[in-house]
PDB file of N, CA and C in Angstrom:
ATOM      1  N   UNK A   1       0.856  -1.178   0.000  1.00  0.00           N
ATOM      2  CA  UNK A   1       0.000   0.000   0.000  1.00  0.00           C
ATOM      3  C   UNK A   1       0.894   1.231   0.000  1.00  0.00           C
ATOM      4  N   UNK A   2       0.066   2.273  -0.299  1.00  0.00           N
ATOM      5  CA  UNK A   2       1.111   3.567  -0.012  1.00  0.00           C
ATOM      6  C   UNK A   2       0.923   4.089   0.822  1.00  0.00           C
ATOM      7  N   UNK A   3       2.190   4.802   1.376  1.00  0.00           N
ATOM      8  CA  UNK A   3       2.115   5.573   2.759  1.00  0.00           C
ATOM      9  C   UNK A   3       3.307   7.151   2.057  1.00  0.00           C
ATOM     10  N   UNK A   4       3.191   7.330   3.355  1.00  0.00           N
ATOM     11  CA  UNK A   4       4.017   8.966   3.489  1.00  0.00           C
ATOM     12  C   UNK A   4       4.498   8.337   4.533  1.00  0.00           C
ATOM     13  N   UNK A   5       6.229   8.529   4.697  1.00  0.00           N
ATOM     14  CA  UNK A   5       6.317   8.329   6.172  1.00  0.00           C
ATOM     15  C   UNK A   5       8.077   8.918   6.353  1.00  0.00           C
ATOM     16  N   UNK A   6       8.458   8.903   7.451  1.00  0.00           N
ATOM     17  CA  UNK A   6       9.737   9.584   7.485  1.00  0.00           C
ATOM     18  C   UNK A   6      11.288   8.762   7.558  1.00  0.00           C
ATOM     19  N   UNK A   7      12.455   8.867   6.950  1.00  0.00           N
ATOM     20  CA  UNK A   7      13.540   8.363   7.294  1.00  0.00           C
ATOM     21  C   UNK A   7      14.063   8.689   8.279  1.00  0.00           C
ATOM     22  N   UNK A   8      14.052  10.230   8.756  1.00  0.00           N
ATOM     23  CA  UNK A   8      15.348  10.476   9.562  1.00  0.00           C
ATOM     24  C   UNK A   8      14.089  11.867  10.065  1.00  0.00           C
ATOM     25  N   UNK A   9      15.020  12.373  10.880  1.00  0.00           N
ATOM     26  CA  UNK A   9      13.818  13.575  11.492  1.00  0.00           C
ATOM     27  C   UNK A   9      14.178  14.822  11.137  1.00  0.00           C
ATOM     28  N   UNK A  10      13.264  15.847  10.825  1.00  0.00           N
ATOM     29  CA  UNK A  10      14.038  16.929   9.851  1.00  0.00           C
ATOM     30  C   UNK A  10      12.737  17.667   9.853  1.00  0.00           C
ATOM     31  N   UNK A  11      12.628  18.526   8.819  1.00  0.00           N
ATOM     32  CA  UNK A  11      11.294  19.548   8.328  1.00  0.00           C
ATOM     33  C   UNK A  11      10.629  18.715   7.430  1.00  0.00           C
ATOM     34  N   UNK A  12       9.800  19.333   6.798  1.00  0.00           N
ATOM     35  CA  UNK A  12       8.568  19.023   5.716  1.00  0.00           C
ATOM     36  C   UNK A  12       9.677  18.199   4.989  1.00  0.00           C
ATOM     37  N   UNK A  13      10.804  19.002   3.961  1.00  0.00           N
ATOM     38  CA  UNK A  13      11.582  17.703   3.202  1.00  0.00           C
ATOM     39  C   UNK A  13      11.895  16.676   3.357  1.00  0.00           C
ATOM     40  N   UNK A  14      11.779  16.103   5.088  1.00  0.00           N
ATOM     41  CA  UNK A  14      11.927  14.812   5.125  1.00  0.00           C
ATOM     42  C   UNK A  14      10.734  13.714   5.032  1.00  0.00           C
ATOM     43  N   UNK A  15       9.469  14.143   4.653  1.00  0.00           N
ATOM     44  CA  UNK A  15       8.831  13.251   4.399  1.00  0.00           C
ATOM     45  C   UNK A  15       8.665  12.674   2.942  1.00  0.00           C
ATOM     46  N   UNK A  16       8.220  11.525   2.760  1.00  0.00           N
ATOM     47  CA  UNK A  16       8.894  10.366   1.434  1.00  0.00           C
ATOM     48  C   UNK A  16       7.325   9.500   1.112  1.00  0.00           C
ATOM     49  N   UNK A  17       7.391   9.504  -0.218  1.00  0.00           N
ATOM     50  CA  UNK A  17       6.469   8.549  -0.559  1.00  0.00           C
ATOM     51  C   UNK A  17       7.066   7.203  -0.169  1.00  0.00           C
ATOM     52  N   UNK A  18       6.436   6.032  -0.088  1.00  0.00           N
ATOM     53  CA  UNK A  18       7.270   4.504   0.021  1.00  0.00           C
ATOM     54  C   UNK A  18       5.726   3.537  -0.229  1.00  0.00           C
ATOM     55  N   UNK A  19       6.279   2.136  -0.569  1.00  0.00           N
ATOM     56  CA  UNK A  19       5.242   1.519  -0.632  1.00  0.00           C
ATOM     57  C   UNK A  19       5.613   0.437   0.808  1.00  0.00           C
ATOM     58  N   UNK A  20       4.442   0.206   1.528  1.00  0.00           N
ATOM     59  CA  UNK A  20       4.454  -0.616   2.778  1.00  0.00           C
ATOM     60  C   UNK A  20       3.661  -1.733   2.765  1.00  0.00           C
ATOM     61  N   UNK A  21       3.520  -2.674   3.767  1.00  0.00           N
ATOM     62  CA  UNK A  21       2.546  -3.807   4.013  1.00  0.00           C
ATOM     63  C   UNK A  21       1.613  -3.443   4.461  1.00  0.00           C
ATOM     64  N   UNK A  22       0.904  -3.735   3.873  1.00  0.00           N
ATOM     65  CA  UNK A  22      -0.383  -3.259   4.601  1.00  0.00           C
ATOM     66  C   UNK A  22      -1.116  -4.321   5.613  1.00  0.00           C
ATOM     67  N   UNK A  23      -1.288  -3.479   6.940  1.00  0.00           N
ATOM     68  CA  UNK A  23      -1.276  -4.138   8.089  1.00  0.00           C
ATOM     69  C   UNK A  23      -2.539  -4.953   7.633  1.00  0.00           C
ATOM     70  N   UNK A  24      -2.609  -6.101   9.009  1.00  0.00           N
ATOM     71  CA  UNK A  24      -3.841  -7.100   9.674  1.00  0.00           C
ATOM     72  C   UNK A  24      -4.469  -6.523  10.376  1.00  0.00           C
ATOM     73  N   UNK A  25      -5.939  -6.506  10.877  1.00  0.00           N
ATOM     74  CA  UNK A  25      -6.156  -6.346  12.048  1.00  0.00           C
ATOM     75  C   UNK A  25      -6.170  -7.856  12.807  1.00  0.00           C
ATOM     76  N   UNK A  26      -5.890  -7.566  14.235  1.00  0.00           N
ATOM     77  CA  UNK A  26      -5.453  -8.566  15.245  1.00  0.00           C
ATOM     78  C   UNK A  26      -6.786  -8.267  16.471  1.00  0.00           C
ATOM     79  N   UNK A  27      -6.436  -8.998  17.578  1.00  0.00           N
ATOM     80  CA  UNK A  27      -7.333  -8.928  18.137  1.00  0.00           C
ATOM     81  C   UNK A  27      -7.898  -7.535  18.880  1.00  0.00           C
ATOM     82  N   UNK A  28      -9.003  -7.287  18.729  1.00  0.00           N
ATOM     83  CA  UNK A  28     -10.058  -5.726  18.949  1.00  0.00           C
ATOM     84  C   UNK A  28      -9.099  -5.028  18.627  1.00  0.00           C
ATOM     85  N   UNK A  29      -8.971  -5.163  16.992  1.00  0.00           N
ATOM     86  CA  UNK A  29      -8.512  -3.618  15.988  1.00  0.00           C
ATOM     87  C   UNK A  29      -9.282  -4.322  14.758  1.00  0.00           C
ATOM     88  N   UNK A  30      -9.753  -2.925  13.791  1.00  0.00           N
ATOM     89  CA  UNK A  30     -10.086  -2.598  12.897  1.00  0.00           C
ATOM     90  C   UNK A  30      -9.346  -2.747  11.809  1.00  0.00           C
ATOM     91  N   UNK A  31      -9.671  -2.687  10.883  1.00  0.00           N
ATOM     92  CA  UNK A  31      -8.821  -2.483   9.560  1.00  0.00           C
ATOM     93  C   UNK A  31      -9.389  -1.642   8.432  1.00  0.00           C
ATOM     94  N   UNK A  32      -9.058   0.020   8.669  1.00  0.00           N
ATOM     95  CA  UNK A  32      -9.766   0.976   8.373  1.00  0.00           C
ATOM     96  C   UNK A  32      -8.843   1.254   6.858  1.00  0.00           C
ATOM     97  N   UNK A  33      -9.622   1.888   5.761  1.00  0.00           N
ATOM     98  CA  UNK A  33      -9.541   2.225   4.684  1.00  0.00           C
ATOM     99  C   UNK A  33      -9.497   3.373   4.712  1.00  0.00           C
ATOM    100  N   UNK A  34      -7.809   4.294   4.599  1.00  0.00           N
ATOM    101  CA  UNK A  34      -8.219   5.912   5.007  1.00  0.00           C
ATOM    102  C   UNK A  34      -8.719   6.704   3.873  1.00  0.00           C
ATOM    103  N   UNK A  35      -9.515   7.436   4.734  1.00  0.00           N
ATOM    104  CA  UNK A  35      -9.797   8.634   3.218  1.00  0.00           C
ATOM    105  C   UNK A  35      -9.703   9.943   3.440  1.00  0.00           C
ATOM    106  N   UNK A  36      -8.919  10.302   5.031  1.00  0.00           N
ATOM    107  CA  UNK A  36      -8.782  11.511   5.145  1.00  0.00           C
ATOM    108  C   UNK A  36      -7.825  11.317   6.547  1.00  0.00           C
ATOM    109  N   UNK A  37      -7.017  12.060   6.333  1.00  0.00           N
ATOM    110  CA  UNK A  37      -5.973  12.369   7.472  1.00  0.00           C
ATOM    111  C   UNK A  37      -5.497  13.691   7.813  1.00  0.00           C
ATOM    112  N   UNK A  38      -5.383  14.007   9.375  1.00  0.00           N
ATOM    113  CA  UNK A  38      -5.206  15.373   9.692  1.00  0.00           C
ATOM    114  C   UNK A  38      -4.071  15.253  10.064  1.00  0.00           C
ATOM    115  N   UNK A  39      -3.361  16.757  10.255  1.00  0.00           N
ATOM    116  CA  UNK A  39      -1.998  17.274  10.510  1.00  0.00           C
ATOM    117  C   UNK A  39      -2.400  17.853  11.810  1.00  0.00           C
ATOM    118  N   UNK A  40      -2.147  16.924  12.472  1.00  0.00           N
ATOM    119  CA  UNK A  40      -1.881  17.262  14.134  1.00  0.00           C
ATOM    120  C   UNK A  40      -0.372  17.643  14.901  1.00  0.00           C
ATOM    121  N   UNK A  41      -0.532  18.609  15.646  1.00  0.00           N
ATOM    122  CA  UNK A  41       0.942  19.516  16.252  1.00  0.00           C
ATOM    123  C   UNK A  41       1.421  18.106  16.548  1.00  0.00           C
ATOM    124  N   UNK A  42       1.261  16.476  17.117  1.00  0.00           N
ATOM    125  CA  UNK A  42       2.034  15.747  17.441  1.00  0.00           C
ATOM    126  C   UNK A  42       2.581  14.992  15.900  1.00  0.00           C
ATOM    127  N   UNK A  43       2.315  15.190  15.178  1.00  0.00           N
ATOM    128  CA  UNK A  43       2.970  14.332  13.770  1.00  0.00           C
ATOM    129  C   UNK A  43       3.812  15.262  13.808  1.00  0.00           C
ATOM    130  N   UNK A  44       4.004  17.360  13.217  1.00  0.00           N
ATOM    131  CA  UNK A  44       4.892  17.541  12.720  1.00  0.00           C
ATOM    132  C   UNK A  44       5.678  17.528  14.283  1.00  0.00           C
ATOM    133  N   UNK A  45       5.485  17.695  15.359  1.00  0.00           N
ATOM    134  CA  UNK A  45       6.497  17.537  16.118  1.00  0.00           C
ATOM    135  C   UNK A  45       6.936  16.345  16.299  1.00  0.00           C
ATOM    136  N   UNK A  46       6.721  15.276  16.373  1.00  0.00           N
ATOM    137  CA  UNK A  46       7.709  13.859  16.166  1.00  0.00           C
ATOM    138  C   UNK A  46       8.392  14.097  14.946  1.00  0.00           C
ATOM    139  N   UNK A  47       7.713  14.821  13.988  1.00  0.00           N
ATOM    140  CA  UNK A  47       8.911  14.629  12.554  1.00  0.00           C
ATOM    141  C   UNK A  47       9.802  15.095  12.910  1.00  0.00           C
ATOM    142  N   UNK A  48       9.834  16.872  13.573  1.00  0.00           N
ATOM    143  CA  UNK A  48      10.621  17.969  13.821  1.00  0.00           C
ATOM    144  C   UNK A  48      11.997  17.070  14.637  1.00  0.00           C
ATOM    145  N   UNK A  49      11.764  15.899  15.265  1.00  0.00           N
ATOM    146  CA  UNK A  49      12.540  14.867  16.341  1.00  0.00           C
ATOM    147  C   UNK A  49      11.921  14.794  17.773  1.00  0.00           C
ATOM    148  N   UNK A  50      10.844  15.267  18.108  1.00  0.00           N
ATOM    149  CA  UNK A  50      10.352  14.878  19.298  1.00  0.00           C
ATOM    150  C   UNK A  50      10.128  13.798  19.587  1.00  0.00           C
ATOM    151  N   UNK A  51      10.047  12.807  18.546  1.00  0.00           N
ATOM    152  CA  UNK A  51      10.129  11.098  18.388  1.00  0.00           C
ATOM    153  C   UNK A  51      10.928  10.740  19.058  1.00  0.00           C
ATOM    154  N   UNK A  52      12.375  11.076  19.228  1.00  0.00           N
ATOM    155  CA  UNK A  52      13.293  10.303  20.072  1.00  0.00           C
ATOM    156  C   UNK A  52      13.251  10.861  21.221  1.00  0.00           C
ATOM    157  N   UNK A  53      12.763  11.394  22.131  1.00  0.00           N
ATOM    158  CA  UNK A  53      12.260  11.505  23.634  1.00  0.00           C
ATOM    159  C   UNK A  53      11.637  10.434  24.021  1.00  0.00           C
ATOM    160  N   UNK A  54      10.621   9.931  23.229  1.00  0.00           N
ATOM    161  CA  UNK A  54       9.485   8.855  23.165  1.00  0.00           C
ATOM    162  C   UNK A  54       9.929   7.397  22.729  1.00  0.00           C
ATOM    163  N   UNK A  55      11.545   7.333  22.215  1.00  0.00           N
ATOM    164  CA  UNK A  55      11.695   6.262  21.992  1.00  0.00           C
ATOM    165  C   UNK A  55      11.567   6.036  20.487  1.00  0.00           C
ATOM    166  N   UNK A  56      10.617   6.681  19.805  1.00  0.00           N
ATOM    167  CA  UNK A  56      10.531   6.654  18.241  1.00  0.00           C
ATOM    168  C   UNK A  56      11.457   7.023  17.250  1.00  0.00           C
ATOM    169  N   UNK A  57      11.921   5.868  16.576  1.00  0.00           N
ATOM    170  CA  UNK A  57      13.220   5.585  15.878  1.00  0.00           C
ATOM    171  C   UNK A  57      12.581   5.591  14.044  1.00  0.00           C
ATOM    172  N   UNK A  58      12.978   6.491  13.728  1.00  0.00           N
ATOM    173  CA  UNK A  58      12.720   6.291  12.333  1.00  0.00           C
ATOM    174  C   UNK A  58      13.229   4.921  11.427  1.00  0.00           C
ATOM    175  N   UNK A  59      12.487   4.247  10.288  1.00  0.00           N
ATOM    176  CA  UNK A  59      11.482   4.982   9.733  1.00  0.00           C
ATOM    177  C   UNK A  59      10.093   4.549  10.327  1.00  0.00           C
ATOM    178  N   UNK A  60       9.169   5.815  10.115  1.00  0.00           N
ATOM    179  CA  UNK A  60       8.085   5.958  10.786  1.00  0.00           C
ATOM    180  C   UNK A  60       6.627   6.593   9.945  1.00  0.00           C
ATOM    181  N   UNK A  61       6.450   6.311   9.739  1.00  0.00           N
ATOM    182  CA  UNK A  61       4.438   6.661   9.335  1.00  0.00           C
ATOM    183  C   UNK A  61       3.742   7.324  10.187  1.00  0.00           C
ATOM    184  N   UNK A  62       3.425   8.336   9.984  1.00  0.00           N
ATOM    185  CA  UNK A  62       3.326   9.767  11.243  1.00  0.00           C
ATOM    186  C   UNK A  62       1.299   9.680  10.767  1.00  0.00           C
ATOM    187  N   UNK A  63       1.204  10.209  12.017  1.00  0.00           N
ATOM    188  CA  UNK A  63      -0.745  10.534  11.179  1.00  0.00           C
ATOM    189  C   UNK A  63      -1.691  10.146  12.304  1.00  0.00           C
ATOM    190  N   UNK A  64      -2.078  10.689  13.478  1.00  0.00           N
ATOM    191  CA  UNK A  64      -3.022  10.221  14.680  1.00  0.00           C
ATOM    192  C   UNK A  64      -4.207  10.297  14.779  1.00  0.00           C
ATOM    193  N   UNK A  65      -4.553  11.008  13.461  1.00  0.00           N
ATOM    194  CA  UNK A  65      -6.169  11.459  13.408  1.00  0.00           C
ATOM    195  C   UNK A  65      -6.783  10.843  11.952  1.00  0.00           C
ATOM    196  N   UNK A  66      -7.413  10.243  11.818  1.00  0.00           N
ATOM    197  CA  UNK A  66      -7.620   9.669  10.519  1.00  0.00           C
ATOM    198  C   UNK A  66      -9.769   9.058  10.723  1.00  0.00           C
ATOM    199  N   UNK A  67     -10.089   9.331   9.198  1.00  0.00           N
ATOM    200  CA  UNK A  67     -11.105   8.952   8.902  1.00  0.00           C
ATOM    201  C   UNK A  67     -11.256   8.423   7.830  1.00  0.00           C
ATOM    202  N   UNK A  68     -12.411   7.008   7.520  1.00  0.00           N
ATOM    203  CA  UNK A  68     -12.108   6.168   6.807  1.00  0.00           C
ATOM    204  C   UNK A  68     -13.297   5.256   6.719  1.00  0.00           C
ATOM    205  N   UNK A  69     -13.214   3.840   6.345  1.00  0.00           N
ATOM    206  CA  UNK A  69     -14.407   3.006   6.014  1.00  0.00           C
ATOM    207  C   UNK A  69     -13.815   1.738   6.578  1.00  0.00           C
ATOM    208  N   UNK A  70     -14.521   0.822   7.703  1.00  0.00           N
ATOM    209  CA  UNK A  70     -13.871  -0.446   7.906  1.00  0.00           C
ATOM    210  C   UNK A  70     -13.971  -1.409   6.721  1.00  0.00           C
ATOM    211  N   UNK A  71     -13.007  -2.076   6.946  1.00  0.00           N
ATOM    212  CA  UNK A  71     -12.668  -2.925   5.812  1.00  0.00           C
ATOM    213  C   UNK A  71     -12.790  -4.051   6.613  1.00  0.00           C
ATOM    214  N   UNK A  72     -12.478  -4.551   7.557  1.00  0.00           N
ATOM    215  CA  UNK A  72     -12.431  -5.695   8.594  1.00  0.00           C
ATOM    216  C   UNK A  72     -12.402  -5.710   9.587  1.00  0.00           C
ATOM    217  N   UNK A  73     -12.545  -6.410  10.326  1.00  0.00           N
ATOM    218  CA  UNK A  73     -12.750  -6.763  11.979  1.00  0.00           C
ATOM    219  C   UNK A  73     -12.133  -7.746  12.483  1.00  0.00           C
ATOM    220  N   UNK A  74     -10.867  -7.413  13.142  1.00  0.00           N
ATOM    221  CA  UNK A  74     -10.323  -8.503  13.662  1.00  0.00           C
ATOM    222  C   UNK A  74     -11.143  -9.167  14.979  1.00  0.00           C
ATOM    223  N   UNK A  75     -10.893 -10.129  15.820  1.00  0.00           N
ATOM    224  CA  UNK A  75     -11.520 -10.628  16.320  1.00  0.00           C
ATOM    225  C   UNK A  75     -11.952 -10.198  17.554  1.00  0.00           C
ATOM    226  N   UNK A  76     -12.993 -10.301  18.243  1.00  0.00           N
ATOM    227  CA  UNK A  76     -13.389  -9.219  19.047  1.00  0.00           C
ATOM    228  C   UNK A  76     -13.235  -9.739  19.814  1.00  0.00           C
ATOM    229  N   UNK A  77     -12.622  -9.368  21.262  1.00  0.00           N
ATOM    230  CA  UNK A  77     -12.994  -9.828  22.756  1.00  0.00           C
ATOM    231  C   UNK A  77     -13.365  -9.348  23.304  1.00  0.00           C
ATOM    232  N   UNK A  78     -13.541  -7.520  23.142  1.00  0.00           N
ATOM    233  CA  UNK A  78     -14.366  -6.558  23.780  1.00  0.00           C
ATOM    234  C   UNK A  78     -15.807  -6.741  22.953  1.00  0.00           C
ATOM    235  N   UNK A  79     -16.993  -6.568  23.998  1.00  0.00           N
ATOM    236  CA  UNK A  79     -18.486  -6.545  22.849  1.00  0.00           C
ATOM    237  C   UNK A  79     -18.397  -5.166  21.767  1.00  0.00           C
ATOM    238  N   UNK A  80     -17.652  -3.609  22.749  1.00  0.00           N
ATOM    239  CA  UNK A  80     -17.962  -3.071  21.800  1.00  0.00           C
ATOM    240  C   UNK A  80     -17.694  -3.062  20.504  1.00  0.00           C
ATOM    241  N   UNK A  81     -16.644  -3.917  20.152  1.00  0.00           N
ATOM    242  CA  UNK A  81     -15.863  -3.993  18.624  1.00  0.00           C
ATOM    243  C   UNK A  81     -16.631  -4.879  18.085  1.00  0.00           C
ATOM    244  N   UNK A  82     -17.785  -5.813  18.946  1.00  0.00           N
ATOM    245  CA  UNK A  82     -18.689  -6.792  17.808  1.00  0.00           C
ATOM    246  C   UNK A  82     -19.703  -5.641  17.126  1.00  0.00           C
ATOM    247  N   UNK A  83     -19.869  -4.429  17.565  1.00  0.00           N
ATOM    248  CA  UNK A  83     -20.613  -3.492  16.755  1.00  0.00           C
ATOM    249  C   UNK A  83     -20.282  -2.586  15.412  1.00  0.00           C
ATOM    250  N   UNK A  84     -19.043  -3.111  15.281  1.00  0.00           N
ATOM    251  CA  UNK A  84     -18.671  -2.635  13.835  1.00  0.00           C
ATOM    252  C   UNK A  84     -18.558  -3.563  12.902  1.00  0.00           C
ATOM    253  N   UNK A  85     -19.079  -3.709  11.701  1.00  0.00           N
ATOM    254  CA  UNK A  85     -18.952  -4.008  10.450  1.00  0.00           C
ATOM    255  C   UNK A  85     -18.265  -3.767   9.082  1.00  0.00           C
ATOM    256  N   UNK A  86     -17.442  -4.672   8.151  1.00  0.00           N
ATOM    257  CA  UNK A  86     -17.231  -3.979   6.933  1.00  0.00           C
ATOM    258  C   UNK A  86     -18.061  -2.741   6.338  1.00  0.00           C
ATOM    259  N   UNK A  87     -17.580  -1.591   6.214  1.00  0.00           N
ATOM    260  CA  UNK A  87     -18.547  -0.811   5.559  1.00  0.00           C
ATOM    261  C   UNK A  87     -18.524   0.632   6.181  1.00  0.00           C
ATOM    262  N   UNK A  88     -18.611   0.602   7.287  1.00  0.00           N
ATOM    263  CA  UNK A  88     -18.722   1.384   8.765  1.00  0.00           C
ATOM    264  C   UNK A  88     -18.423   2.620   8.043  1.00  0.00           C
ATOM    265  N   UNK A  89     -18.533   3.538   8.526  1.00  0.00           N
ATOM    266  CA  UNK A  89     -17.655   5.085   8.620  1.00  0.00           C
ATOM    267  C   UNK A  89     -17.102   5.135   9.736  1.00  0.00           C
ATOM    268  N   UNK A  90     -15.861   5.429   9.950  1.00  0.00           N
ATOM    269  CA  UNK A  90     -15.425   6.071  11.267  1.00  0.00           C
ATOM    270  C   UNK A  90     -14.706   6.965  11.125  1.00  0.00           C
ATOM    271  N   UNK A  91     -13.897   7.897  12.453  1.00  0.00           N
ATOM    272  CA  UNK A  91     -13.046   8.724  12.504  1.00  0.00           C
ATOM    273  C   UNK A  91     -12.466   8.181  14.082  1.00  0.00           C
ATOM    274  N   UNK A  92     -11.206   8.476  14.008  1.00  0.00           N
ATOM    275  CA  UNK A  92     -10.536   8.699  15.453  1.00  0.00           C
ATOM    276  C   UNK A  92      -9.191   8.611  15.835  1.00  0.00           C
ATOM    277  N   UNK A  93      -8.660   9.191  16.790  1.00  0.00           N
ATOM    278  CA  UNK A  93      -7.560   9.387  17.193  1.00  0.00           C
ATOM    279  C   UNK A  93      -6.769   8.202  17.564  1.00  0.00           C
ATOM    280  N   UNK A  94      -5.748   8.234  16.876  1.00  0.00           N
ATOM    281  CA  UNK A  94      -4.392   6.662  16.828  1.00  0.00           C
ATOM    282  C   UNK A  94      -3.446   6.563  17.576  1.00  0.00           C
ATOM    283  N   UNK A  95      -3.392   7.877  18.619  1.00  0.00           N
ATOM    284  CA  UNK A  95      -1.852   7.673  19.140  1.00  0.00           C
ATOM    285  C   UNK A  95      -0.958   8.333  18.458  1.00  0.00           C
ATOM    286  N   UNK A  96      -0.062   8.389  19.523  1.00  0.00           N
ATOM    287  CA  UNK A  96       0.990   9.706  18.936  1.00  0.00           C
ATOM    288  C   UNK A  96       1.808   8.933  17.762  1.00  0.00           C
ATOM    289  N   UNK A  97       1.666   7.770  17.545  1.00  0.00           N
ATOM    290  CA  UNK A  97       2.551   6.969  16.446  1.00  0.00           C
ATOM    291  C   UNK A  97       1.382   6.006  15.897  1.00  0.00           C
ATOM    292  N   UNK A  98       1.148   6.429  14.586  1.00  0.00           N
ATOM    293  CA  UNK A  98       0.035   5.510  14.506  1.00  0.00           C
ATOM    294  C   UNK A  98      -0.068   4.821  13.015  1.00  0.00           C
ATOM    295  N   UNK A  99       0.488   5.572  12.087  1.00  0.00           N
ATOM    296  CA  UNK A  99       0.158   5.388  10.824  1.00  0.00           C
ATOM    297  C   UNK A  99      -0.846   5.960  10.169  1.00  0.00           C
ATOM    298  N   UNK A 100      -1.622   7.143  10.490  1.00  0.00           N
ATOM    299  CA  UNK A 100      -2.929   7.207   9.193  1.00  0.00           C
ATOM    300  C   UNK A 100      -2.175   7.922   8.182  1.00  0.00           C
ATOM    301  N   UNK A 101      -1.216   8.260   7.569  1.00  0.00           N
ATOM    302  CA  UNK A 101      -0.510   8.645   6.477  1.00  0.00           C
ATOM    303  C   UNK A 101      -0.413   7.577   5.636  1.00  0.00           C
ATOM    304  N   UNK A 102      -1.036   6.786   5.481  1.00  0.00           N
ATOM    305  CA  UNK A 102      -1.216   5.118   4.699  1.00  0.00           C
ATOM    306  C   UNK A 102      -2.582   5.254   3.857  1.00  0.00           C
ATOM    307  N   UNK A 103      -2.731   4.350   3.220  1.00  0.00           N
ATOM    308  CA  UNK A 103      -4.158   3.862   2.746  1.00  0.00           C
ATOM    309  C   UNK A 103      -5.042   3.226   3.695  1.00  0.00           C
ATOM    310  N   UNK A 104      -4.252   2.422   4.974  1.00  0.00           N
ATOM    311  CA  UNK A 104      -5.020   1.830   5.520  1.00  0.00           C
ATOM    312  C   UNK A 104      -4.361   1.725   7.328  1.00  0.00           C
ATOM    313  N   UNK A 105      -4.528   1.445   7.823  1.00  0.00           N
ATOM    314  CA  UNK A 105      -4.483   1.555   9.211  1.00  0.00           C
ATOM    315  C   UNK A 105      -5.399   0.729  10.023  1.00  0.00           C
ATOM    316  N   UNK A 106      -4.576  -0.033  11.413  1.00  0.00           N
ATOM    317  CA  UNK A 106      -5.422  -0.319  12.485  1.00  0.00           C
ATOM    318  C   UNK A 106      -5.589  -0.129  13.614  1.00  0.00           C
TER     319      UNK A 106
END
């Protein structure tokens, strides 16, 4: 799949097209189809290098806010995740390291 994601930590020039695997979902995660991703102060500041405070070692797929369409359902052990279906709309926040700079995300 394609992503945007970073080698090394730097300004705007360090971000890179690349092609990636596109994840599974595993147990109570989703497997969302993105179709919109926001630029949140924590992506460009992990790019800027606030990543390595946190342990985050490039390369990295930056993107915490993302909206999209489920594509799958990994297996649920929480009930609330038996309430989503292929198809879904969602939106929501991923964590300061998350990947929605992808096609797809979980």
């Amino acid at each position: 799949m394609k992503a945007v994601r970073i080698e090394r930590y730097g300004n705007e020039d360090v971000l890179e097209r690349a092609e990636v695997e596109r994840p599974t979902p595993g147990v109570n995660e989703l497997l969302v189809k993105v179709r919109a991703a926001a630029v949140n102060p924590v992506d460009w500041k992990i790019r800027d290098g606030l990543g390595d405070i946190f342990g985050l070692k490039p390369p990295l797929i930056l993107g915490c806010e993302v909206a999209g369409t489920v594509e799958a359902v990994g297996r649920p052990i929480r009930t609330g995740l038996k309430d989503f279906v292929a198809g879904d709309e969602v939106y929501g926040y991923l964590g300061a390291y998350s990947g929605g700079y992808a096609q797809y995300v979980t």
